[in-house]
C-alpha atoms as a PDB file:
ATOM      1  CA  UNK A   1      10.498  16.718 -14.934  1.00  0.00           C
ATOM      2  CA  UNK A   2       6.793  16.005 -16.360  1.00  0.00           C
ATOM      3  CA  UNK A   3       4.692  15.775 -13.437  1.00  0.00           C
ATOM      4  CA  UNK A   4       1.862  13.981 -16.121  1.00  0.00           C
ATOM      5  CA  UNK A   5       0.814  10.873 -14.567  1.00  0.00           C
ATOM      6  CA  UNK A   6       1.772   7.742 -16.207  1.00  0.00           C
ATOM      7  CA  UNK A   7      -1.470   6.243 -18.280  1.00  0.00           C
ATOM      8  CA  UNK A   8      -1.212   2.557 -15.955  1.00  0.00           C
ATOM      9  CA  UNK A   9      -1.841   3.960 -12.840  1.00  0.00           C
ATOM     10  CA  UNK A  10       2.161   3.109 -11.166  1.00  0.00           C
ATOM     11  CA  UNK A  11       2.619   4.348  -7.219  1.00  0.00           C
ATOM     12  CA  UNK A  12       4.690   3.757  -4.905  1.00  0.00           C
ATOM     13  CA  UNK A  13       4.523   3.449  -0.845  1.00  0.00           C
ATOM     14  CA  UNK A  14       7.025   4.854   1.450  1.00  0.00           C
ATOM     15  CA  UNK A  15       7.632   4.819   5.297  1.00  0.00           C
ATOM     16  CA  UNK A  16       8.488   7.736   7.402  1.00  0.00           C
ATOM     17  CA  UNK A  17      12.149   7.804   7.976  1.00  0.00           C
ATOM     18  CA  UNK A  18      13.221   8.045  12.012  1.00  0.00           C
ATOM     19  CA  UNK A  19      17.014   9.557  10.796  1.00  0.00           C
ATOM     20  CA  UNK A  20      18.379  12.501   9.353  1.00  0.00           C
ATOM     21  CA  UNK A  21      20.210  10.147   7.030  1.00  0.00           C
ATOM     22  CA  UNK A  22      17.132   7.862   6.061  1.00  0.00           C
ATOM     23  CA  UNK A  23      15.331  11.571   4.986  1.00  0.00           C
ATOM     24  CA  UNK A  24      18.003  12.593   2.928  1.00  0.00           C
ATOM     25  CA  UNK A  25      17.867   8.929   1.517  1.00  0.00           C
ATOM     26  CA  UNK A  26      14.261   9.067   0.918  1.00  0.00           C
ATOM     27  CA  UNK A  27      14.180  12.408  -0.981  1.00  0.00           C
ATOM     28  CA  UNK A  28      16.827  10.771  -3.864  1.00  0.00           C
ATOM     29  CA  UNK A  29      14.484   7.561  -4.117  1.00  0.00           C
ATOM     30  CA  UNK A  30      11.462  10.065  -4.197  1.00  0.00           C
ATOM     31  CA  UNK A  31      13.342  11.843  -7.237  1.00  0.00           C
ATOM     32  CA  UNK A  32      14.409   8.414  -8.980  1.00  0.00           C
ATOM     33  CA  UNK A  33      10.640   7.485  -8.684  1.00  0.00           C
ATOM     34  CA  UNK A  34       8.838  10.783 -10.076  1.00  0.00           C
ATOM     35  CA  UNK A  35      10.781  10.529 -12.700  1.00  0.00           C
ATOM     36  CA  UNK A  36       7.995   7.869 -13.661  1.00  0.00           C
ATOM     37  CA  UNK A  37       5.241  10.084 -13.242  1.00  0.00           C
ATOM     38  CA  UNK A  38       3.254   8.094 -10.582  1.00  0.00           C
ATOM     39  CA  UNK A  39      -0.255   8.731 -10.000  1.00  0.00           C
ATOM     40  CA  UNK A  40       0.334   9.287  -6.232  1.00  0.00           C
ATOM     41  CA  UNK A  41       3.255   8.494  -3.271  1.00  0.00           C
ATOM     42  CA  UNK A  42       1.658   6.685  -0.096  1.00  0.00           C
ATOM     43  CA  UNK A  43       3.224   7.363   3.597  1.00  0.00           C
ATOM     44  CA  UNK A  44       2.326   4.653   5.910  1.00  0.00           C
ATOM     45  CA  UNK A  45       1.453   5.105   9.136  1.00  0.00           C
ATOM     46  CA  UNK A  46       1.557   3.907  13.053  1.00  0.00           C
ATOM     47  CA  UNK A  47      -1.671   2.440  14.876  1.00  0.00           C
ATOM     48  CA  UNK A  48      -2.731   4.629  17.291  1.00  0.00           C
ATOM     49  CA  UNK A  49      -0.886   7.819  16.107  1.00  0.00           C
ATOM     50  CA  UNK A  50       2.735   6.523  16.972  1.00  0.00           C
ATOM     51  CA  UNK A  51       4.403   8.116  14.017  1.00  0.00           C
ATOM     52  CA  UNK A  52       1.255  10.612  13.170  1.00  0.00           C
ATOM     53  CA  UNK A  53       3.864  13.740  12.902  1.00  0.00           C
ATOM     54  CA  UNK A  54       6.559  11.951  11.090  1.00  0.00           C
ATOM     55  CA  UNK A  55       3.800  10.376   8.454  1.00  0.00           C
ATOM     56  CA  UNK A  56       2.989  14.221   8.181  1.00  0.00           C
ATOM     57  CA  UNK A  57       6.233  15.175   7.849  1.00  0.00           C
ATOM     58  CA  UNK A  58       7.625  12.964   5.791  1.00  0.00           C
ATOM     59  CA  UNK A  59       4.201  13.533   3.059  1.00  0.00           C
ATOM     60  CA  UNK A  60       4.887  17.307   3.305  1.00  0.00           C
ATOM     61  CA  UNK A  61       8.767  16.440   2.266  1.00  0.00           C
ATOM     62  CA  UNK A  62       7.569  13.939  -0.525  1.00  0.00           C
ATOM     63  CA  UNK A  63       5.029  16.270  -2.120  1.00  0.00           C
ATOM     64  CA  UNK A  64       7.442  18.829  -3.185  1.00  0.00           C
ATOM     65  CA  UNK A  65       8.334  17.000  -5.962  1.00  0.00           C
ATOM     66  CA  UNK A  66       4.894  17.546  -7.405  1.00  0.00           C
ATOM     67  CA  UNK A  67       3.320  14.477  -6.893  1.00  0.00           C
ATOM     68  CA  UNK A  68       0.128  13.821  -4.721  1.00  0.00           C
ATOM     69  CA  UNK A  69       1.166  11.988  -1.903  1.00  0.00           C
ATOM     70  CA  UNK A  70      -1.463   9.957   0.139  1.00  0.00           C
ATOM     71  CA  UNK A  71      -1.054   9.632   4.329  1.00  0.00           C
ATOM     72  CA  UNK A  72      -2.297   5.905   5.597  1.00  0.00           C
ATOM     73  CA  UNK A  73      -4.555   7.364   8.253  1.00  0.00           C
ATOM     74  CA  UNK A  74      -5.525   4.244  10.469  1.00  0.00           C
ATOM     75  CA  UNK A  75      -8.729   4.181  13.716  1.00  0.00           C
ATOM     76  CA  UNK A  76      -7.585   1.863  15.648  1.00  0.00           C
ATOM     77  CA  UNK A  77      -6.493   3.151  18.795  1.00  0.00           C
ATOM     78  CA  UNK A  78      -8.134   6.497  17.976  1.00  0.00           C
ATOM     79  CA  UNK A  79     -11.176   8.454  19.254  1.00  0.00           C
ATOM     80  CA  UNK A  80     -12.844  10.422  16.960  1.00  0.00           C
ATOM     81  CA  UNK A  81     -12.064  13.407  18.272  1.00  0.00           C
ATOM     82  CA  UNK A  82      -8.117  12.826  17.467  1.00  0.00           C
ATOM     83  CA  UNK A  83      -9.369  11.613  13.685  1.00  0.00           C
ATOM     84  CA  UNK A  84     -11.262  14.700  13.271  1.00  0.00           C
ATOM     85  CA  UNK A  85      -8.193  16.810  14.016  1.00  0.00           C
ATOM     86  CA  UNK A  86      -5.581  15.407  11.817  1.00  0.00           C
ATOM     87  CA  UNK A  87      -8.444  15.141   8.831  1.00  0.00           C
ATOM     88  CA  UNK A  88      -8.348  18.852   9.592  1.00  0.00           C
ATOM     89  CA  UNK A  89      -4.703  19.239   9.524  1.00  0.00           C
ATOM     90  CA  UNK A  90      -4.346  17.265   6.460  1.00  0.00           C
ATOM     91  CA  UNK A  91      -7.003  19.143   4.463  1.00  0.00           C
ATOM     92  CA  UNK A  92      -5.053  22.984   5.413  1.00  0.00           C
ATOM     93  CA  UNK A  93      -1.878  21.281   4.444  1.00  0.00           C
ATOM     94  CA  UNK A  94      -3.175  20.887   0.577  1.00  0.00           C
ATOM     95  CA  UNK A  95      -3.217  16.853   1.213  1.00  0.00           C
ATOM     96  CA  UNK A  96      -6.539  15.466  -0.797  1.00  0.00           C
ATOM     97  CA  UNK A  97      -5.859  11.395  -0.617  1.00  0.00           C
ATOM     98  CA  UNK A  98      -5.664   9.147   2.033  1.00  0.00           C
ATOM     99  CA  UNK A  99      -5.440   5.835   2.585  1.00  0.00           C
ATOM    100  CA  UNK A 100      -7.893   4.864   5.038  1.00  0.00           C
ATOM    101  CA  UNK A 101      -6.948   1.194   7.176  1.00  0.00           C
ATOM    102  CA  UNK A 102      -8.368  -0.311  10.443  1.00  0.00           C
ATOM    103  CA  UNK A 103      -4.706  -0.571  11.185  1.00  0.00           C
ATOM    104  CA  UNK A 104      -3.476  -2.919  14.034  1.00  0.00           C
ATOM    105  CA  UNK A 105      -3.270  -2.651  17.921  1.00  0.00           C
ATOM    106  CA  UNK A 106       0.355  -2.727  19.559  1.00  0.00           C
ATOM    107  CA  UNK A 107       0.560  -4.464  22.405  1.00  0.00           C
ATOM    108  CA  UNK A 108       0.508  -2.493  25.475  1.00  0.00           C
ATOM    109  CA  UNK A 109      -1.882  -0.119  24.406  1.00  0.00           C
ATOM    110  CA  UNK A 110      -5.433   0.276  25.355  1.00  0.00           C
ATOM    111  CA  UNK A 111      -8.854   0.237  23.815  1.00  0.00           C
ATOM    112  CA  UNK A 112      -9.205  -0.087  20.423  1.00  0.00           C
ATOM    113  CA  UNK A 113     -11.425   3.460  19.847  1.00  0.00           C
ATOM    114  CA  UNK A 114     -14.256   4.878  18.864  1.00  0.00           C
ATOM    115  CA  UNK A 115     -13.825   2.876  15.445  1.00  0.00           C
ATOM    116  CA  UNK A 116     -13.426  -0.256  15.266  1.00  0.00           C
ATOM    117  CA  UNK A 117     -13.196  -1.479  11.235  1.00  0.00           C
ATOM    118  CA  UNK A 118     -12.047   0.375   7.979  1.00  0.00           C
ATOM    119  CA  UNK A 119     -15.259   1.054   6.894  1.00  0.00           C
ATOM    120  CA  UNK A 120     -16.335   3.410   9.698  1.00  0.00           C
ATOM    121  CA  UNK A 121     -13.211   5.226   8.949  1.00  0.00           C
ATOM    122  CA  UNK A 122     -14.419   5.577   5.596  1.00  0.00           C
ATOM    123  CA  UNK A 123     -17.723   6.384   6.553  1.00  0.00           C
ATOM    124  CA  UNK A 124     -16.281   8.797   9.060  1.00  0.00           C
ATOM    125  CA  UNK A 125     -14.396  10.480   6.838  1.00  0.00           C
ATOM    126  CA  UNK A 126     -17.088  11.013   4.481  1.00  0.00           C
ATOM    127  CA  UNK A 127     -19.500  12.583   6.529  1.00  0.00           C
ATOM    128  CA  UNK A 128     -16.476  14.989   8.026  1.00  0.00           C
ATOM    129  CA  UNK A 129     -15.342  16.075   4.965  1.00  0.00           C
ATOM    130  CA  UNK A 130     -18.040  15.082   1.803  1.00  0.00           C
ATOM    131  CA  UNK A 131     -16.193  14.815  -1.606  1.00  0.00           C
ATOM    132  CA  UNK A 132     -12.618  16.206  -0.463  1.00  0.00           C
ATOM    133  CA  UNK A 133     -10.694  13.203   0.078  1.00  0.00           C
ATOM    134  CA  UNK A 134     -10.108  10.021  -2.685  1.00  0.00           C
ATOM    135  CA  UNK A 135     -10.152   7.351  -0.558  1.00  0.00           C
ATOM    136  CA  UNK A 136      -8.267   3.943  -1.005  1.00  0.00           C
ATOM    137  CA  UNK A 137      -8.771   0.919   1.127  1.00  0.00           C
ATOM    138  CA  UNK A 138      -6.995  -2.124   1.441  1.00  0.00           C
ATOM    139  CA  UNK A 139      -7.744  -5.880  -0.708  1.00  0.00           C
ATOM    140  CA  UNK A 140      -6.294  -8.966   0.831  1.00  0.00           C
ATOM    141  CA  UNK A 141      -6.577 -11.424  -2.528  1.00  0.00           C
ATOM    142  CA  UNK A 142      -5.105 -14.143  -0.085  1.00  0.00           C
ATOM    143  CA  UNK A 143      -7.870 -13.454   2.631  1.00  0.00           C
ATOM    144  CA  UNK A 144      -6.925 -10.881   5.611  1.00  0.00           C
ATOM    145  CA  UNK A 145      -4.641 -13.341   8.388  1.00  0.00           C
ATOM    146  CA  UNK A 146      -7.486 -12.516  10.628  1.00  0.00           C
ATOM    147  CA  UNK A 147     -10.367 -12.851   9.164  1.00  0.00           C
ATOM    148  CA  UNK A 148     -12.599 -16.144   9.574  1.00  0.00           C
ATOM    149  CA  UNK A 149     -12.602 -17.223   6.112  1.00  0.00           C
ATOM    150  CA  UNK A 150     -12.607 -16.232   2.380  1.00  0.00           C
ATOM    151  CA  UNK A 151     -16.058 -15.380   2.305  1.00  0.00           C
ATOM    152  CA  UNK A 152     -16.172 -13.087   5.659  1.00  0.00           C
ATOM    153  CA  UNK A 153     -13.482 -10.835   3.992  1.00  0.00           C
ATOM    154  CA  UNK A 154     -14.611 -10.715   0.885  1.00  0.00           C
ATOM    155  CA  UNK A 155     -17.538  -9.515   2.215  1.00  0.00           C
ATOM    156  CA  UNK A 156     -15.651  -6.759   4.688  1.00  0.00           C
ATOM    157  CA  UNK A 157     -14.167  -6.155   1.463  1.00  0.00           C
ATOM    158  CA  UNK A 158     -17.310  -4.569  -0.060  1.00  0.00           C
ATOM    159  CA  UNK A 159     -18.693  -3.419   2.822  1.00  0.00           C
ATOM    160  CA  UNK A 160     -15.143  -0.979   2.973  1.00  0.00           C
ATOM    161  CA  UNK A 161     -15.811  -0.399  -0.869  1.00  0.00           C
ATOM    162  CA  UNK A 162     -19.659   1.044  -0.267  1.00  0.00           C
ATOM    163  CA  UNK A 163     -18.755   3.039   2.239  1.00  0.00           C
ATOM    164  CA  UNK A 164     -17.629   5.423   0.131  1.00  0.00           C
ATOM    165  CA  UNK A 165     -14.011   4.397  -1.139  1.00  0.00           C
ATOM    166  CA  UNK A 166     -12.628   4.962  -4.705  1.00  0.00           C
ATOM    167  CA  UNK A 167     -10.425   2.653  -4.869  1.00  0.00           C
ATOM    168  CA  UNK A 168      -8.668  -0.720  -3.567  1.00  0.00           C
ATOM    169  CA  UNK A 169      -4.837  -1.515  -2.826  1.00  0.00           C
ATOM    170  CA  UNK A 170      -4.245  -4.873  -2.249  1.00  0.00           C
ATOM    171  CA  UNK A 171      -1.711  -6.490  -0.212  1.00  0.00           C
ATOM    172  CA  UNK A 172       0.854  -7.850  -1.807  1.00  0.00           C
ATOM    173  CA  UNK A 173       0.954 -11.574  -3.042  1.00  0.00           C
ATOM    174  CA  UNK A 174       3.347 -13.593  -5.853  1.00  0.00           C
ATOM    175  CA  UNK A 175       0.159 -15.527  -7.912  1.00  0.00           C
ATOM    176  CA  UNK A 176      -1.558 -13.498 -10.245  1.00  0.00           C
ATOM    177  CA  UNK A 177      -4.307 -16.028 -10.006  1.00  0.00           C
ATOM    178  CA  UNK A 178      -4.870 -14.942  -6.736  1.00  0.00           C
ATOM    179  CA  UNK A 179      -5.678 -11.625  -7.502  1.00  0.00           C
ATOM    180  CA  UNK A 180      -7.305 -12.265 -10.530  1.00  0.00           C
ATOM    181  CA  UNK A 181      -9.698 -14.309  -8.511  1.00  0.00           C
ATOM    182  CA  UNK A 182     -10.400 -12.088  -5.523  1.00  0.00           C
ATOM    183  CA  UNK A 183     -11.173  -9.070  -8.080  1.00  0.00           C
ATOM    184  CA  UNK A 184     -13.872 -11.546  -9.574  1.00  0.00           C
ATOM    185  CA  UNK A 185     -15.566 -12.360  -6.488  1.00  0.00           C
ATOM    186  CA  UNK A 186     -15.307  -8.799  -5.899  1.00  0.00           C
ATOM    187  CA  UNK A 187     -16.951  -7.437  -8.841  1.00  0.00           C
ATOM    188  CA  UNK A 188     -19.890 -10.525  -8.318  1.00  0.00           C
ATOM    189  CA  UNK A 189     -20.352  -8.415  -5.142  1.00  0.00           C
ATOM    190  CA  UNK A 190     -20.965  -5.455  -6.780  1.00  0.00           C
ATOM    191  CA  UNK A 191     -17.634  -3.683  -6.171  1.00  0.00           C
ATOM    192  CA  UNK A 192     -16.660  -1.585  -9.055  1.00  0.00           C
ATOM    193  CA  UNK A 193     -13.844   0.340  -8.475  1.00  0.00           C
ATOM    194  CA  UNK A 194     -10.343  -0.189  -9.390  1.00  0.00           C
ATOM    195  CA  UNK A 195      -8.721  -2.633  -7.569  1.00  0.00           C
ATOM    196  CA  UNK A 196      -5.105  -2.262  -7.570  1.00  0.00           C
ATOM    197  CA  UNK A 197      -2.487  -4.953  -6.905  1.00  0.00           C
ATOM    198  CA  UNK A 198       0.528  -4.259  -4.703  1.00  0.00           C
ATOM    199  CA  UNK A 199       4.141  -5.178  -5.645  1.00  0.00           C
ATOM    200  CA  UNK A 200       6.020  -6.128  -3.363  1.00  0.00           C
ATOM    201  CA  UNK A 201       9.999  -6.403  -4.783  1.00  0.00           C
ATOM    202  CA  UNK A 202      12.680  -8.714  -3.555  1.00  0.00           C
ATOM    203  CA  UNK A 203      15.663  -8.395  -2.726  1.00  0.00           C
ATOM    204  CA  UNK A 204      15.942 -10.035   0.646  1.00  0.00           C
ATOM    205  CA  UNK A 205      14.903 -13.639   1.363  1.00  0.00           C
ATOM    206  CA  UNK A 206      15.149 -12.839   5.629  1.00  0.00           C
ATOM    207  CA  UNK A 207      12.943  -9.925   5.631  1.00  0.00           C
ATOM    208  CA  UNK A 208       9.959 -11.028   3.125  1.00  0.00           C
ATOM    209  CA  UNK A 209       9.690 -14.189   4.759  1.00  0.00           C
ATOM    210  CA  UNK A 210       9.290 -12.224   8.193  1.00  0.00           C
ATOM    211  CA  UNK A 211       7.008  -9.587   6.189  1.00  0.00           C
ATOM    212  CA  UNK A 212       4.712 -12.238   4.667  1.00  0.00           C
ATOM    213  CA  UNK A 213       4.520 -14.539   7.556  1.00  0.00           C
ATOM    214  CA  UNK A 214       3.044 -11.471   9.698  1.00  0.00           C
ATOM    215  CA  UNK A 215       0.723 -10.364   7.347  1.00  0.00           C
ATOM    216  CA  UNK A 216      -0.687 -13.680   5.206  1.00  0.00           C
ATOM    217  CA  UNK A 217       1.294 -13.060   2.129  1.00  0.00           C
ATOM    218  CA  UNK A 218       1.994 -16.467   0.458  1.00  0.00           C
ATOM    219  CA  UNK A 219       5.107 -17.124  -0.998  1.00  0.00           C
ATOM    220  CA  UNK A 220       5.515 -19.915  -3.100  1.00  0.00           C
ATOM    221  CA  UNK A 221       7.195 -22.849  -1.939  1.00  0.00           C
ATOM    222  CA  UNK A 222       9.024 -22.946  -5.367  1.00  0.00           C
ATOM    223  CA  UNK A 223      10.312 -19.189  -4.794  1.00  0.00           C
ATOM    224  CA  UNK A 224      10.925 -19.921  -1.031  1.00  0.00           C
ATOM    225  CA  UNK A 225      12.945 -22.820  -1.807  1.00  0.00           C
ATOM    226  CA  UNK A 226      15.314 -20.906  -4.764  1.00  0.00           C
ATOM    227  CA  UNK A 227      15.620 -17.982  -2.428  1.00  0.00           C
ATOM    228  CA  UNK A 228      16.745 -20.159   0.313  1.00  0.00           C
ATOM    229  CA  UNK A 229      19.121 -21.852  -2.273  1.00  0.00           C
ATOM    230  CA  UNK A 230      20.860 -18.646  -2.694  1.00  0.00           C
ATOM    231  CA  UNK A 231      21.774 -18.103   0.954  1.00  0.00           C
ATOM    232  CA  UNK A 232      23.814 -14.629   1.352  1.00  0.00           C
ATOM    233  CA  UNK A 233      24.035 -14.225  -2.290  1.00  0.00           C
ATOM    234  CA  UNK A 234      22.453 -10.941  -2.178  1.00  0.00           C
ATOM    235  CA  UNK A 235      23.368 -10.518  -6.109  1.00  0.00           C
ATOM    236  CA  UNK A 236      21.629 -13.741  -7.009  1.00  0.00           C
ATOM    237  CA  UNK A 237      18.309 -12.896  -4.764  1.00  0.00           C
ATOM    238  CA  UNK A 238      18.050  -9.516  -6.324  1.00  0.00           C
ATOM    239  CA  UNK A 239      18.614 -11.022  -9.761  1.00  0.00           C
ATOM    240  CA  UNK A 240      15.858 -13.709  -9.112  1.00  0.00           C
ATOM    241  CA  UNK A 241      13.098 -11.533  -7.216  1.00  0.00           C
ATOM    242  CA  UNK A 242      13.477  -9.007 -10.252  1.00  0.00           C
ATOM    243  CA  UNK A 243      12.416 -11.783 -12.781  1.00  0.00           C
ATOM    244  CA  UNK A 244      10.014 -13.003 -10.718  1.00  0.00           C
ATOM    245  CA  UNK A 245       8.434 -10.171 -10.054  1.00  0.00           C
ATOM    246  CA  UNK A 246       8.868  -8.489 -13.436  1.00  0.00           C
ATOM    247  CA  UNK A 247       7.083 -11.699 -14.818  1.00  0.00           C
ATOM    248  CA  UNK A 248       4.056 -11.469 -12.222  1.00  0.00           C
ATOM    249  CA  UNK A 249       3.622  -7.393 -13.450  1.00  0.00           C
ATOM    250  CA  UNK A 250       3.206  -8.103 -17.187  1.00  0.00           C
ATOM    251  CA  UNK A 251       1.126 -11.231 -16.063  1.00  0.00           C
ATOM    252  CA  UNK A 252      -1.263  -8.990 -13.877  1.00  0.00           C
ATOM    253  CA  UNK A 253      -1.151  -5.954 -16.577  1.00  0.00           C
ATOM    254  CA  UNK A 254      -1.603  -8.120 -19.130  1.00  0.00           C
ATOM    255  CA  UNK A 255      -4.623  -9.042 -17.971  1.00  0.00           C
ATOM    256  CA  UNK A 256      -6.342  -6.249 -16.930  1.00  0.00           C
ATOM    257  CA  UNK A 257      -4.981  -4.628 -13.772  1.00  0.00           C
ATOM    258  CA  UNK A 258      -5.643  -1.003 -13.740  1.00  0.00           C
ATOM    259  CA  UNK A 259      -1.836  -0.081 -12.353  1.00  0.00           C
ATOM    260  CA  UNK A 260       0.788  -1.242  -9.851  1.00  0.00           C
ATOM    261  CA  UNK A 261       1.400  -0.206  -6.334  1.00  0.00           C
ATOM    262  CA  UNK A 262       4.694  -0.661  -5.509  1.00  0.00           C
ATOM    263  CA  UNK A 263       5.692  -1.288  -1.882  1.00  0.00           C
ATOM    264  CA  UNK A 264       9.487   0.275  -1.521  1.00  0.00           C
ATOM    265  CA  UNK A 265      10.856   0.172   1.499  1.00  0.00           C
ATOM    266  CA  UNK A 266      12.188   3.708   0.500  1.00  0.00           C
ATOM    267  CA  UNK A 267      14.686   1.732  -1.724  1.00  0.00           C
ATOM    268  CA  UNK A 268      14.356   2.555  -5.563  1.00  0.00           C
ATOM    269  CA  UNK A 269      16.492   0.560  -7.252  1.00  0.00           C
ATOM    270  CA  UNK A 270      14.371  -2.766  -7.033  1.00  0.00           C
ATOM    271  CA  UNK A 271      11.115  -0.671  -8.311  1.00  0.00           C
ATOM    272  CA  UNK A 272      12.993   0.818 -11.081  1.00  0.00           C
ATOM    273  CA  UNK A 273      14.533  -2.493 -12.416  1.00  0.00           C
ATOM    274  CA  UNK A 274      11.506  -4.131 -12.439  1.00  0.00           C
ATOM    275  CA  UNK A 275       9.552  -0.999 -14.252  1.00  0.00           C
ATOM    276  CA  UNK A 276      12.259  -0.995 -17.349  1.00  0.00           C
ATOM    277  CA  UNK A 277      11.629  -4.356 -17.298  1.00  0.00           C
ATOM    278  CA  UNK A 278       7.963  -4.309 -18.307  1.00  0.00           C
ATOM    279  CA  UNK A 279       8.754  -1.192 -20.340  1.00  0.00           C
ATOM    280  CA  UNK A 280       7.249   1.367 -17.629  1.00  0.00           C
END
């Protein structure tokens, strides 16, 4: 297996598994999905270190196939003190990317830390650990569901961007236009760096609804209303969500994007379908 990166820039999130069978299911869709050379893997991770060892983990299991795997590392909920440790344990494990979010606070749990937005993680992280890290942020072309308006996060936006990230992943969304239009605004700000979209495949109507409705993802009432045409025809969702979503890639590669992020719910059969279909 060439362990080359593909030329577009294609990656592809996981989550940590909490089974023995879910790890051993993760390690065949980590196979199927080196096999297109991806720049980088991305673990996601808990607020507040919740799943901090089994993000750790599960990136020491992924990186044996070669490929650089990135930990989300989020500060809310953190104190520096915990930050500065598990920056140290990620550099002596060999890991040299994160993903650096403001991440969100569970309910139940206390003060927010020492840190309270993305950008003084970013900062933080700098000034712990200079040049060592390439560090990715998160882009909202739909607006961040908590921020006050457009403007506000577009601005939060750069501010994350200046800080000392190299480059952007951006929630997922179904209208190119959107994203087209946020990296705009973006680069009128003075933001330079690659800004990434994130793919999210479908394959069930349920869940993405639930996903997008919690984090500000819209879907399209014309795609909401032919997914919820389909009912339980799992066959016929798949089928649909892999031409829609094969049709928004080549849109947003077509006009410039500088890769996809996929977003697999450690399932690689949606990611791969849509890839041959855009000839990746």
């Amino acid at each position: 297996m060439s362990t080359q990166e593909h030329p577009l820039g294609i990656s592809f999130e996981f989550f940590p598994p909490n089974t023995d069978a879910g790890r051993d299911k993760l390690m065949g869709v980590r196979d199927a999905l080196a096999e297109r050379r991806p720049r980088f893997f991305s673990v996601t991770y808990g607020a507040g270190g919740s799943t901090q060892d089994r993000t750790l983990h599960t990136v020491q299991a992924v990186r044996q196939s070669g490929i650089t795997t990135a930990p989300h590392m989020s500060c809310i909920g953190s104190e520096k003190a915990r930050l500065r440790d598990l920056l140290t344990r990620y550099r002596e494990a060999g890991i040299d990317r994160l993903v650096a979010l403001r991440g969100d606070l569970p309910s139940g749990m206390g003060g927010i830390g020492e840190l309270r937005y993305a950008n003084e993680l970013v900062e933080f992280i700098r000034a712990e650990t200079g040049d060592h890290f390439e560090i990715a942020v998160a882009a909202y072309p739909e607006s961040h569901p908590q921020a006050p308006s457009f403007e506000k996060d577009l601005e939060n936006f750069a501010r994350k961007m200046k800080a000392g990230a190299d480059f952007a992943v951006t929630q997922y969304f179904f209208s190119a236009e959107a994203y087209f239009h946020f990296v705009e605004r973006a680069r009128a700000l003075g933001v330079e760096a690659p800004i990434v979209p994130g793919i999210m495949p479908i394959t069930n109507y349920t869940k993405l609804a639930r996903f997008s409705d919690a984090c500000g993802a819209e879907i399209p009432r014309w795609i909401r209303k032919q997914l919820e045409a389909y009912g339980d025809d799992s066959e016929a969702i798949a089928d649909f969500g892999e031409e829609v979503v094969s049709r928004l890639c080549q849109r947003l590669l077509d006009g410039g994007a500088p890769g996809l992020h996929f977003y697999t719910l450690n399932q690689a059969k949606p990611t791969l379908r849509v890839l041959d279909n855009i000839g990746c």
